[in-house]
PDB file of N, CA and C in Angstrom:
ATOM      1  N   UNK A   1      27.337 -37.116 -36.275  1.00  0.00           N
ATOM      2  CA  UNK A   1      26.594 -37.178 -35.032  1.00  0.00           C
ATOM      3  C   UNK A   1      25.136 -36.839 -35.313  1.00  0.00           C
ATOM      4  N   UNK A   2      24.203 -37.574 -34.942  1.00  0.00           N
ATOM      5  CA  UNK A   2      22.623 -37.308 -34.877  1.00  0.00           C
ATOM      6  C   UNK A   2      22.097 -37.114 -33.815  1.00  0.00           C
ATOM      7  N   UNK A   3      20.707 -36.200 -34.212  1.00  0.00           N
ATOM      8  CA  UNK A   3      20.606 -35.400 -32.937  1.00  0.00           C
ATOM      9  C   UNK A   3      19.196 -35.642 -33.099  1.00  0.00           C
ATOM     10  N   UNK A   4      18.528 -35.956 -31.964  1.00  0.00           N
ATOM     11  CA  UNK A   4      17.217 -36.471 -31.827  1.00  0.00           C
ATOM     12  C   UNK A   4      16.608 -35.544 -31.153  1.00  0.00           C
ATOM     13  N   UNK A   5      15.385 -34.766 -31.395  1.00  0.00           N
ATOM     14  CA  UNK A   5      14.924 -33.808 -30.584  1.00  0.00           C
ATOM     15  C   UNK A   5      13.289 -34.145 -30.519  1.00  0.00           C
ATOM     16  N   UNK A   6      13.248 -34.434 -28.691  1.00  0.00           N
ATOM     17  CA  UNK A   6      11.920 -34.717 -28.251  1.00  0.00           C
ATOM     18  C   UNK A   6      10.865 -33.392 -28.357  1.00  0.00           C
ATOM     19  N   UNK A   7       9.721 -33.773 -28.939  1.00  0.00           N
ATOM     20  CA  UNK A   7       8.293 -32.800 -28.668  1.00  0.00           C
ATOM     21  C   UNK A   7       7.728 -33.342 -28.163  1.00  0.00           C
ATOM     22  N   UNK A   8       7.319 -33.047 -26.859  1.00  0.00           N
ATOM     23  CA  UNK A   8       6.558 -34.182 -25.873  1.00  0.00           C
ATOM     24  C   UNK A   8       5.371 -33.040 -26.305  1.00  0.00           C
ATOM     25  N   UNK A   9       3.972 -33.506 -25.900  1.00  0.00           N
ATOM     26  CA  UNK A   9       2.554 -33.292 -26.176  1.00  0.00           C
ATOM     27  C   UNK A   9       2.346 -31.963 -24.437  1.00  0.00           C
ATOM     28  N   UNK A  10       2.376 -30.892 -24.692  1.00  0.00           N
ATOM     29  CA  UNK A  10       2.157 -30.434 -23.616  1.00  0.00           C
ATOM     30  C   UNK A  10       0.821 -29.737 -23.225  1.00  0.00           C
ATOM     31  N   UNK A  11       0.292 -30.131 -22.382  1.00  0.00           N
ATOM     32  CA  UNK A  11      -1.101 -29.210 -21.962  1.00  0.00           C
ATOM     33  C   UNK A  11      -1.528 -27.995 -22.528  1.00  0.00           C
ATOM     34  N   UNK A  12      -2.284 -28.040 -23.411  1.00  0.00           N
ATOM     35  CA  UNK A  12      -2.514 -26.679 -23.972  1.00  0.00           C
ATOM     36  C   UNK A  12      -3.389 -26.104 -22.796  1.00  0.00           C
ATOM     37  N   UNK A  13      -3.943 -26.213 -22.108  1.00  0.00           N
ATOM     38  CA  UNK A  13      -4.588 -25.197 -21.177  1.00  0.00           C
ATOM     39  C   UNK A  13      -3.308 -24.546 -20.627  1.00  0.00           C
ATOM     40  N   UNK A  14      -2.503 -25.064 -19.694  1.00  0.00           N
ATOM     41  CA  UNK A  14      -1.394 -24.612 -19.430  1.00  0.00           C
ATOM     42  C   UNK A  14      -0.704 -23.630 -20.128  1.00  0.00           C
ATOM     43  N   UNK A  15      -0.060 -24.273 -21.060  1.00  0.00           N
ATOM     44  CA  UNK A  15       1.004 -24.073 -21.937  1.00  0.00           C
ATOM     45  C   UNK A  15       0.547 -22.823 -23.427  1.00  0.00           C
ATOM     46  N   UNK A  16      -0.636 -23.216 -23.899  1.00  0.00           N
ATOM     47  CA  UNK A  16      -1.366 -22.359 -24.891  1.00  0.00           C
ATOM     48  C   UNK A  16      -1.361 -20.784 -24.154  1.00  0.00           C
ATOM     49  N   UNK A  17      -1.858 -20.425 -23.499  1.00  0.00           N
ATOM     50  CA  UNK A  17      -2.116 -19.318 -22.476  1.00  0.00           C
ATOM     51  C   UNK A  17      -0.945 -17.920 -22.837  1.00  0.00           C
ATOM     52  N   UNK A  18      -1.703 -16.940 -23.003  1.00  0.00           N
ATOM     53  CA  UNK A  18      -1.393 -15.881 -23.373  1.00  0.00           C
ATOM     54  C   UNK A  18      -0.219 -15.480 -22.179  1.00  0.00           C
ATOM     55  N   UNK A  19       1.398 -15.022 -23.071  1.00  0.00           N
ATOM     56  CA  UNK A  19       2.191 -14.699 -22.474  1.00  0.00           C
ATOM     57  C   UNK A  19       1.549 -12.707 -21.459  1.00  0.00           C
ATOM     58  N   UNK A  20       2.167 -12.617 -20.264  1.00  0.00           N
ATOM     59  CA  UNK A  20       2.000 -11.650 -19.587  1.00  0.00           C
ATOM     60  C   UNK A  20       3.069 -10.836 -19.637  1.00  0.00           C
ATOM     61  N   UNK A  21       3.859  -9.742 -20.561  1.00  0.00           N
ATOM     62  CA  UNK A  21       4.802  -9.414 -19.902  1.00  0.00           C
ATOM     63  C   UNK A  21       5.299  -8.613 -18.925  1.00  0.00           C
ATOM     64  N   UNK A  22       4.551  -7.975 -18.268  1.00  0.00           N
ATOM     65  CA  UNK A  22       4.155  -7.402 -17.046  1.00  0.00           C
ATOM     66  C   UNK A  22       4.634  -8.285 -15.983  1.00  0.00           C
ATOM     67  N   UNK A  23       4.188  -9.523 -16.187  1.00  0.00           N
ATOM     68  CA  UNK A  23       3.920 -10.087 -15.058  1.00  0.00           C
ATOM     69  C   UNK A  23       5.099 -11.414 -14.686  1.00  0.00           C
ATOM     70  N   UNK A  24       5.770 -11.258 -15.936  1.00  0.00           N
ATOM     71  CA  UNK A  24       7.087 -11.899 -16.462  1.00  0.00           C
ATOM     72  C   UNK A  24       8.809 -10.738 -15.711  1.00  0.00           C
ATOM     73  N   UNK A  25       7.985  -9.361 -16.094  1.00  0.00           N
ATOM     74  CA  UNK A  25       8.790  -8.265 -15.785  1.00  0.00           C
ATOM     75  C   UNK A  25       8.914  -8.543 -13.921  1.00  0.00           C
ATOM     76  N   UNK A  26       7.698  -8.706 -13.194  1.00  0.00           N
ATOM     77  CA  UNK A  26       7.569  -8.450 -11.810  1.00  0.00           C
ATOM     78  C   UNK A  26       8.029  -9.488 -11.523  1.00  0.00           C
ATOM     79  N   UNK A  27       7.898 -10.441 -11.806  1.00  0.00           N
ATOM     80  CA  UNK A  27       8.767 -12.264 -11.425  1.00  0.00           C
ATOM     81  C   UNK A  27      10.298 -11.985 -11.410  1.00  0.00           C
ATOM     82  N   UNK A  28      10.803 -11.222 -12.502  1.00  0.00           N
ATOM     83  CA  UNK A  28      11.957 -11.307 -12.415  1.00  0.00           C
ATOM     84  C   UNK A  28      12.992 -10.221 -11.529  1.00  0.00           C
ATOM     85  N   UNK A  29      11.645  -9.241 -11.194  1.00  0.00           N
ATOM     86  CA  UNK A  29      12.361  -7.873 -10.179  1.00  0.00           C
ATOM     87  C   UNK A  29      12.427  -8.522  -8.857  1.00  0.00           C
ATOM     88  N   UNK A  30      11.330  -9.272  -8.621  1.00  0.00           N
ATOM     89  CA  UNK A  30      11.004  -9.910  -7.553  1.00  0.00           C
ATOM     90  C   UNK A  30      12.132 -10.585  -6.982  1.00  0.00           C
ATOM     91  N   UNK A  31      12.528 -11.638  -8.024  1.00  0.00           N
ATOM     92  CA  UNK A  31      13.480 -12.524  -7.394  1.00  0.00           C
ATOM     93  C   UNK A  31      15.132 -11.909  -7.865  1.00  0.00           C
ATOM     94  N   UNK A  32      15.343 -11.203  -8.474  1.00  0.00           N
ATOM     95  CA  UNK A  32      16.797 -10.095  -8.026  1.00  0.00           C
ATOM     96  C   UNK A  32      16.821  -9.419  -7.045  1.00  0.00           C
ATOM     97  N   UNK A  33      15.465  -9.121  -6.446  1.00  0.00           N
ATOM     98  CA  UNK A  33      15.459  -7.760  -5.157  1.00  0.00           C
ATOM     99  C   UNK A  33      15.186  -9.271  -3.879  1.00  0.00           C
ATOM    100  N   UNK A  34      15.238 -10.045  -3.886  1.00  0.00           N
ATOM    101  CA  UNK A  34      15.205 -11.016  -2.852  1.00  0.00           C
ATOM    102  C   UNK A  34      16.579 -11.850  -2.757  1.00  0.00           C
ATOM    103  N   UNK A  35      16.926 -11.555  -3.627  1.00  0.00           N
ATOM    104  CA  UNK A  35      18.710 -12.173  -3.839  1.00  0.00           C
ATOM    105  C   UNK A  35      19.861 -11.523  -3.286  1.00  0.00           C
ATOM    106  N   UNK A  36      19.396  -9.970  -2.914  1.00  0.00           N
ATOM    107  CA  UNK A  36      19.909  -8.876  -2.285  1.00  0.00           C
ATOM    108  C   UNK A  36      20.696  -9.536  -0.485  1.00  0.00           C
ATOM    109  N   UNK A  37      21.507  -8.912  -0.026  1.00  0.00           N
ATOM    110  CA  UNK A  37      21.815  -9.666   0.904  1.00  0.00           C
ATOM    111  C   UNK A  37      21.250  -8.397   1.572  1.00  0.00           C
ATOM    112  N   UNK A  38      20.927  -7.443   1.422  1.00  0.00           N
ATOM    113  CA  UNK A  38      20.003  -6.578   2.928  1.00  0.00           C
ATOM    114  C   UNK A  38      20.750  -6.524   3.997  1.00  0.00           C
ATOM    115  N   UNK A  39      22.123  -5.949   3.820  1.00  0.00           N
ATOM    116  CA  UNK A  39      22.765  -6.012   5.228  1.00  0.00           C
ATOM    117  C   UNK A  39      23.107  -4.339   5.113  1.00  0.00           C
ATOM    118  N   UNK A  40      22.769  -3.701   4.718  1.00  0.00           N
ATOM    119  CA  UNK A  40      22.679  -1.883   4.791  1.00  0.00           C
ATOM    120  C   UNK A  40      22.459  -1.814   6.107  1.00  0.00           C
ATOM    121  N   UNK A  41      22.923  -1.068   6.316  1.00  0.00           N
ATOM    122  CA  UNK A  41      22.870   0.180   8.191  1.00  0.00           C
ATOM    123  C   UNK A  41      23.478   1.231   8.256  1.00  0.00           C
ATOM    124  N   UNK A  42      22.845   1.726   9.366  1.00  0.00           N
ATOM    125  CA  UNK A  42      23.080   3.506   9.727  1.00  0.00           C
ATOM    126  C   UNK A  42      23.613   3.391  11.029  1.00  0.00           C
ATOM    127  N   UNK A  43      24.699   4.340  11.379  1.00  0.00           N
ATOM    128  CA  UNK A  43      25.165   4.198  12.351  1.00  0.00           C
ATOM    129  C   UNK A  43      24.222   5.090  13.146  1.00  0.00           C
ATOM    130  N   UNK A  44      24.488   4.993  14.436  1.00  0.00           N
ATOM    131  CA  UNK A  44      23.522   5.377  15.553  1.00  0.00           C
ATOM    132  C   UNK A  44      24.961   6.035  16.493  1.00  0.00           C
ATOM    133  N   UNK A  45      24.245   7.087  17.290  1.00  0.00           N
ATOM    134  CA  UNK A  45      25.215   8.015  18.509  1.00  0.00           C
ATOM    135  C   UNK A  45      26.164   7.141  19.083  1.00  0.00           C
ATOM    136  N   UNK A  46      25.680   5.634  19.024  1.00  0.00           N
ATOM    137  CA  UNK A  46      26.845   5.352  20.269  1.00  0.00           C
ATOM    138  C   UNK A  46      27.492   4.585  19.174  1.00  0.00           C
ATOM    139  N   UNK A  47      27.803   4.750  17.965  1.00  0.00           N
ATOM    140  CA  UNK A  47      28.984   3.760  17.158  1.00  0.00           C
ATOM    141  C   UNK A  47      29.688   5.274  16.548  1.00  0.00           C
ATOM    142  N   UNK A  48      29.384   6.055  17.023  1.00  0.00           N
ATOM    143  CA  UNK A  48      29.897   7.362  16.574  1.00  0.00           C
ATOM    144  C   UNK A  48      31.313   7.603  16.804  1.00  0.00           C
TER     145      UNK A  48
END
């Protein structure tokens, strides 16, 4: 079996650009803490 592997030409402005990992770290807290279903509650006197 042969295996052909594309290198397409990609934008070095884009693509060249110094990795952030900070900012790689906050992208990914971001979207686990938004994936959260947020249905937490406190009961109140009258469910007592």
């Amino acid at each position: 079996m042969e295996v052909h592997v594309i290198q397409p030409a990609l934008n070095e402005a884009i693509f060249g650009a110094k990795t952030r990992p900070h900012l790689l770290h906050q992208a990914v807290v971001m979207q686990l803490a938004n994936r959260r279903a947020g249905s937490a509650a406190t009961k109140s006197k009258g469910f007592v």
